[in-house]
Protein backbone atom coordinates (compact mmCIF):
# COMPACT_ATOMS: atom_id res chain seq x y z
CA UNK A 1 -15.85 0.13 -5.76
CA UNK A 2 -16.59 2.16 -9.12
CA UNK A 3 -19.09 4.06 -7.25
CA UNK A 4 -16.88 4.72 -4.46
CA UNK A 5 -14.06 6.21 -6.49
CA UNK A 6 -16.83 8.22 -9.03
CA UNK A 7 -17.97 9.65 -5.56
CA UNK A 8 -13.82 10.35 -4.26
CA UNK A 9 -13.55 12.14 -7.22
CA UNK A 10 -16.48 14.72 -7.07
CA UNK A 11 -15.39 15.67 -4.25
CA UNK A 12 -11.89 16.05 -4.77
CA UNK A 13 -12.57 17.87 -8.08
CA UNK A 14 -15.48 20.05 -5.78
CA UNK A 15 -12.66 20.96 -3.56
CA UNK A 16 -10.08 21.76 -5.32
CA UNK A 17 -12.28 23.92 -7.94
CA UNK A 18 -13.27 25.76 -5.21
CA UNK A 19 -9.87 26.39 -4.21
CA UNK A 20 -8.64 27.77 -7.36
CA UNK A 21 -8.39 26.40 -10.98
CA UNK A 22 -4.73 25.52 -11.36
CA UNK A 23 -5.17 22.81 -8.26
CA UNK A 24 -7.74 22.05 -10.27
CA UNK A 25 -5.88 21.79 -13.74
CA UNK A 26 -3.01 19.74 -11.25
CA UNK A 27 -5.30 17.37 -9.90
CA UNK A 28 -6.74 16.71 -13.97
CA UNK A 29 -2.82 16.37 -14.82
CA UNK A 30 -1.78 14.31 -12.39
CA UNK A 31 -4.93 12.02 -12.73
CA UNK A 32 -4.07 11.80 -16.60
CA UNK A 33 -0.93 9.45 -15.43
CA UNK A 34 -2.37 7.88 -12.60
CA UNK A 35 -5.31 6.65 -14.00
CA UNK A 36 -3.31 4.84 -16.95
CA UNK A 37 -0.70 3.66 -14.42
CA UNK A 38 -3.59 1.85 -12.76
CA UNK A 39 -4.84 0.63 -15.06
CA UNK A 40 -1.70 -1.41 -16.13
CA UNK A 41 -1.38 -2.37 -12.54
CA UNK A 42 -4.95 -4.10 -12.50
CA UNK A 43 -5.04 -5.48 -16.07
CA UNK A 44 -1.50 -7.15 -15.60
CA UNK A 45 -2.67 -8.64 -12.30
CA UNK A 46 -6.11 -9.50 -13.78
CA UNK A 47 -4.12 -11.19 -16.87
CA UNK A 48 -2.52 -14.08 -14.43
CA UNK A 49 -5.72 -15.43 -13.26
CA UNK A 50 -6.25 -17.75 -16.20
CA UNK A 51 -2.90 -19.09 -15.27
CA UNK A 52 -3.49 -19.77 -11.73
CA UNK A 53 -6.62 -21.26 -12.13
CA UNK A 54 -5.34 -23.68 -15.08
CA UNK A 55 -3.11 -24.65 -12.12
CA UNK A 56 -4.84 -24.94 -9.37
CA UNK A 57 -4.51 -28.58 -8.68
CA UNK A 58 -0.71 -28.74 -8.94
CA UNK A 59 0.75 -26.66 -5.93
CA UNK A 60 3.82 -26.61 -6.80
CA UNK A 61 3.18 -25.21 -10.43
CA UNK A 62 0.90 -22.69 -8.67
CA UNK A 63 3.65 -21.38 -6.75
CA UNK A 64 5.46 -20.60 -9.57
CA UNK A 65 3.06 -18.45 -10.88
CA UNK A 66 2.30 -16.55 -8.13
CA UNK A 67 5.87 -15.55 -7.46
CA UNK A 68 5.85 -14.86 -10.97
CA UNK A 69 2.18 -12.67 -10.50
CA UNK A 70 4.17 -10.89 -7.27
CA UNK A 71 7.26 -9.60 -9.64
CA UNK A 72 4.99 -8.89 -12.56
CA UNK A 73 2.90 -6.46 -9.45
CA UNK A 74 6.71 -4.91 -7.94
CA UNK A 75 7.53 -3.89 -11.48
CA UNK A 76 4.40 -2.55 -12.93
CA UNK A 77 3.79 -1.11 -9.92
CA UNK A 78 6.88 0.44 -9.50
CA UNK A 79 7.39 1.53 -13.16
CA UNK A 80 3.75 3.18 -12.27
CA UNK A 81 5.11 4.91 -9.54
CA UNK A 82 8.03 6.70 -11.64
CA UNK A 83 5.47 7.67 -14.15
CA UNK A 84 3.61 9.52 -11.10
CA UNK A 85 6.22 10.93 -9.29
CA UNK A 86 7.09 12.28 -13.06
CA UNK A 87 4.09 13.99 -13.76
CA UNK A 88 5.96 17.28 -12.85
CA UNK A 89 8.50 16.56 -16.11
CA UNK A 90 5.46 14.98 -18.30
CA UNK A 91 3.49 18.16 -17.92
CA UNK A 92 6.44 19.89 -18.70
CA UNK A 93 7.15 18.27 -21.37
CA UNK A 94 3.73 18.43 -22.95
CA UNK A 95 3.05 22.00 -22.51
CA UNK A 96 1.64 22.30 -19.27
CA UNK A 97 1.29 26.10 -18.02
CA UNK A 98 3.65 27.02 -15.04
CA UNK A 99 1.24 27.83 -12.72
CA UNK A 100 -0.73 24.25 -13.19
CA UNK A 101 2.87 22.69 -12.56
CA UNK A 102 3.63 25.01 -9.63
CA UNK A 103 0.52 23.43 -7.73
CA UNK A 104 2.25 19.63 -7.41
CA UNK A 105 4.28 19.22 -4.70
CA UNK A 106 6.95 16.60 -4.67
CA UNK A 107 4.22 13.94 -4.81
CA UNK A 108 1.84 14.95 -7.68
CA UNK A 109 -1.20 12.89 -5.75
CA UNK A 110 -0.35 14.67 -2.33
CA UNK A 111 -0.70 18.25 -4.08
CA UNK A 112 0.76 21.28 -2.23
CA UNK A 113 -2.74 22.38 -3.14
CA UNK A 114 -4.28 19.55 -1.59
CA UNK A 115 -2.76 20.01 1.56
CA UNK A 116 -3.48 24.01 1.78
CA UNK A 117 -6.36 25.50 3.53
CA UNK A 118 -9.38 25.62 0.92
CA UNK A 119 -11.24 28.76 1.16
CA UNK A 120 -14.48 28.40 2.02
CA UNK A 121 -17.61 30.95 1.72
CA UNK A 122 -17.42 33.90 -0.14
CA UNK A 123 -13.62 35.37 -1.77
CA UNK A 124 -12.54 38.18 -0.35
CA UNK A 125 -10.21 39.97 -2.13
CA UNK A 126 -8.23 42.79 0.02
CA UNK A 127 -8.61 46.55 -1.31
């Protein structure tokens, strides 16, 4: 899995630094949030399996904490989200250029930048 996402991200960080260096400098803001965002998603989650394996004999105990691991998921995961779709304000906020900011789109991880046309093979610049 870590090899996976190591690989995910050389290429997105490939692409998009041969698009043009503020998709670039988007992609490292946004990935600044969403990397601590997941972070909290997988440690909370990882934090309830003590509890369901001290339980694991009594069903109806075990319930309990599931439903309990399911709400503890919605909200982190949802408070994660806000902190992602926010990355536009948080780079704002912490002194982001313009020009990086200008590259998210509504959706920080779906980049307007992201969804462009790289160019590929030599720049041409017009005369």
């Amino acid at each position: 899995m870590m090899i996976a996402a190591s690989a995910g991200a050389l290429v997105d960080t490939a692409v998009l630094g041969h698009h043009s260096t503020a998709s670039l400098a988007g992609l490292a803001v946004t990935m600044a949030v969403f990397g601590p965002a997941t972070a909290a998603i997988a440690g909370a989650q990882r934090g309830l399996m003590p509890f369901v394996t001290e339980r694991r004999d009594d069903p109806d105990r075990l319930v309990r904490v599931v439903r309990s691991g399911m709400w503890l998921a919605i909200v982190t995961g949802g408070l994660s989200a806000v902190a992602v779709a926010a990355v536009p304000l948080i780079g704002w906020l912490g002194g982001v250029p313009r020009e990086t900011l200008d590259q998210l789109g509504s959706l920080p991880l779906f980049s307007r930048s992201a969804r462009s046309r790289p160019h590929w093979g030599p720049r041409r610049h017009p005369r």
